[in-house]
Protein backbone atom coordinates (compact mmCIF):
# COMPACT_ATOMS: atom_id res chain seq x y z
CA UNK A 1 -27.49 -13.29 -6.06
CA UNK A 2 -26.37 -15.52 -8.42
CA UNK A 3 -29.58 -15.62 -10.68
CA UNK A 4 -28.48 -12.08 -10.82
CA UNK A 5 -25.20 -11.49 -11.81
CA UNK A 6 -25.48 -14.04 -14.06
CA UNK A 7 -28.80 -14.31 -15.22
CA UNK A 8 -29.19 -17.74 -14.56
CA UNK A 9 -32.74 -19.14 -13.84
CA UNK A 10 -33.88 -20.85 -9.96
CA UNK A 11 -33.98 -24.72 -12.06
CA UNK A 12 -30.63 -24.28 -13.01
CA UNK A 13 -29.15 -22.79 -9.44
CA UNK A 14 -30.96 -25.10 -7.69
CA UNK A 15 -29.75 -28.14 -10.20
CA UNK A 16 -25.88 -27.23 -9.33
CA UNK A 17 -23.86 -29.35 -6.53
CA UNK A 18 -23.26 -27.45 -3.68
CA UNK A 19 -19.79 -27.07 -4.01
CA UNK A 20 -19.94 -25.89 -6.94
CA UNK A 21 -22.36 -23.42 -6.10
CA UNK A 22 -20.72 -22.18 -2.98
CA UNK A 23 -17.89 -21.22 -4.89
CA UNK A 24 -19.57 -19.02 -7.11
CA UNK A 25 -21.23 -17.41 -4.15
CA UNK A 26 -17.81 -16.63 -2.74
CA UNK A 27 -16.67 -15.47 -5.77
CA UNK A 28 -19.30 -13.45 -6.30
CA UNK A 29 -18.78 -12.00 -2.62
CA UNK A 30 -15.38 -11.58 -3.26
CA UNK A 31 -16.40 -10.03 -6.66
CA UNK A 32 -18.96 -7.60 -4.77
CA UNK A 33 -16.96 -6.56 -1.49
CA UNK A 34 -14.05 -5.29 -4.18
CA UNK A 35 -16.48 -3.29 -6.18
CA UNK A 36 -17.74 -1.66 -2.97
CA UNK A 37 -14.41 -0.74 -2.15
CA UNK A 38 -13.95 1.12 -5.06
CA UNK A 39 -16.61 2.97 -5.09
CA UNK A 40 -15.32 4.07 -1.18
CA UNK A 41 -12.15 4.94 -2.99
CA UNK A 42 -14.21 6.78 -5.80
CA UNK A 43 -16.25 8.96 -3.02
CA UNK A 44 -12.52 9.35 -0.71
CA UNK A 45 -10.97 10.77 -4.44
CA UNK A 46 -13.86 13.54 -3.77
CA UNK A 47 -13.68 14.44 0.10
CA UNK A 48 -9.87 14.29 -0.75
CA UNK A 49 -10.06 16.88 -3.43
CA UNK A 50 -12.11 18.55 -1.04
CA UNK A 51 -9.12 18.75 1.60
CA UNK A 52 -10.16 15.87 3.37
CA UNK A 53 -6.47 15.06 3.30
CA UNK A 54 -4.82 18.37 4.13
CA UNK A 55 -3.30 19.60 7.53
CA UNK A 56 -1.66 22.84 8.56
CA UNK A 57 1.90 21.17 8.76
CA UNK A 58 1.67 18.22 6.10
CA UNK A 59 -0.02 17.16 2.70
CA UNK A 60 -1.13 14.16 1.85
CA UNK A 61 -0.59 12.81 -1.62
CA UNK A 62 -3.85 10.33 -2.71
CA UNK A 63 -2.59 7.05 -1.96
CA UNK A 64 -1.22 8.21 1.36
CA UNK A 65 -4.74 9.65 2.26
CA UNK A 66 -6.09 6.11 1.14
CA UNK A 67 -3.58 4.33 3.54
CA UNK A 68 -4.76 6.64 6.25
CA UNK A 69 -8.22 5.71 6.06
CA UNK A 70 -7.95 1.75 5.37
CA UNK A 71 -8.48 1.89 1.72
CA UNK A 72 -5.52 1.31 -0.12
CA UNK A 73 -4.73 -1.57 -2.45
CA UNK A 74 -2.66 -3.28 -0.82
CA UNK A 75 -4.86 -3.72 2.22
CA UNK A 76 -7.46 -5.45 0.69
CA UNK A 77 -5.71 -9.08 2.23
CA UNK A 78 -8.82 -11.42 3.09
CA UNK A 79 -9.43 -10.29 6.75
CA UNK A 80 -11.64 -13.32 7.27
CA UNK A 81 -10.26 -16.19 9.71
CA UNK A 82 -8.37 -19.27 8.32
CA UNK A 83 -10.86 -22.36 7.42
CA UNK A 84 -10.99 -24.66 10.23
CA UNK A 85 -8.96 -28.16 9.15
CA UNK A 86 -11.55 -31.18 8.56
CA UNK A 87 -10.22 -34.64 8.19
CA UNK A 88 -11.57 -36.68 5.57
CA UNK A 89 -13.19 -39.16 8.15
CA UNK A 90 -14.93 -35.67 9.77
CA UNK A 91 -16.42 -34.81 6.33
CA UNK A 92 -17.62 -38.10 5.45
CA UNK A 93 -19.23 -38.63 8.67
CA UNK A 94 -20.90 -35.29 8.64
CA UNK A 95 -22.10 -35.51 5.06
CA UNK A 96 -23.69 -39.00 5.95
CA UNK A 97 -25.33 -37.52 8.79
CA UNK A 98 -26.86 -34.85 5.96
CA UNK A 99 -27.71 -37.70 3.98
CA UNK A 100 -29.28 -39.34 6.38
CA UNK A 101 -31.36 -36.40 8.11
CA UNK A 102 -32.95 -35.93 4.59
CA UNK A 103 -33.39 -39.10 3.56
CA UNK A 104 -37.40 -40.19 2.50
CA UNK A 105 -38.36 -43.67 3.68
CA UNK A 106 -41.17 -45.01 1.21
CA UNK A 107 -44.25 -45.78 3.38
């Protein structure tokens, strides 16, 4: 994913520190889940144009249609739950524990 978007090569991906290359996968995520949502909003401009969006009694102007169907602007908030709080003590002792699971004795 992130030799694609930006064209990097495997060395270099795999020479980044994880931190720094878990934020560019969530960025890129991020980037990717908003362009998806346009193009929903590209293919509801269509069935709307269609009628998608008409009734006998009412009629629905665009953005209302894309309220009605979850894909307006402002609902794009980050539906994703809040990060679990770590201590510093928890993340030290947990990154040892990494350290220590991959760590080559010389024989």
């Amino acid at each position: 994913m992130v030799q694609h978007r930006y064209g990097y090569t495997d060395e270099y991906v795999l020479s980044l520190p994880y931190a720094r290359f878990m934020d560019m996968v969530e960025t890129i995520s991020k980037i990717k889940a908003e362009e998806l949502r346009e193009e929903y909003r590209q293919a509801a401009f269509a069935s709307y144009l269609s009628g998608a969006g008409k009734t006998d009694d009412e009629s629905l102007t665009f953005a209302q249609y894309l309220k009605r169907i979850g894909l307006a602007k402002e609902d794009t908030e980050d539906a994703s739950p809040p990060a679990e709080e770590v201590t510093k003590e928890e993340a030290l002792a947990k990154a040892q524990n990494i350290l220590a699971t991959y760590r080559f004795t010389a024989e």
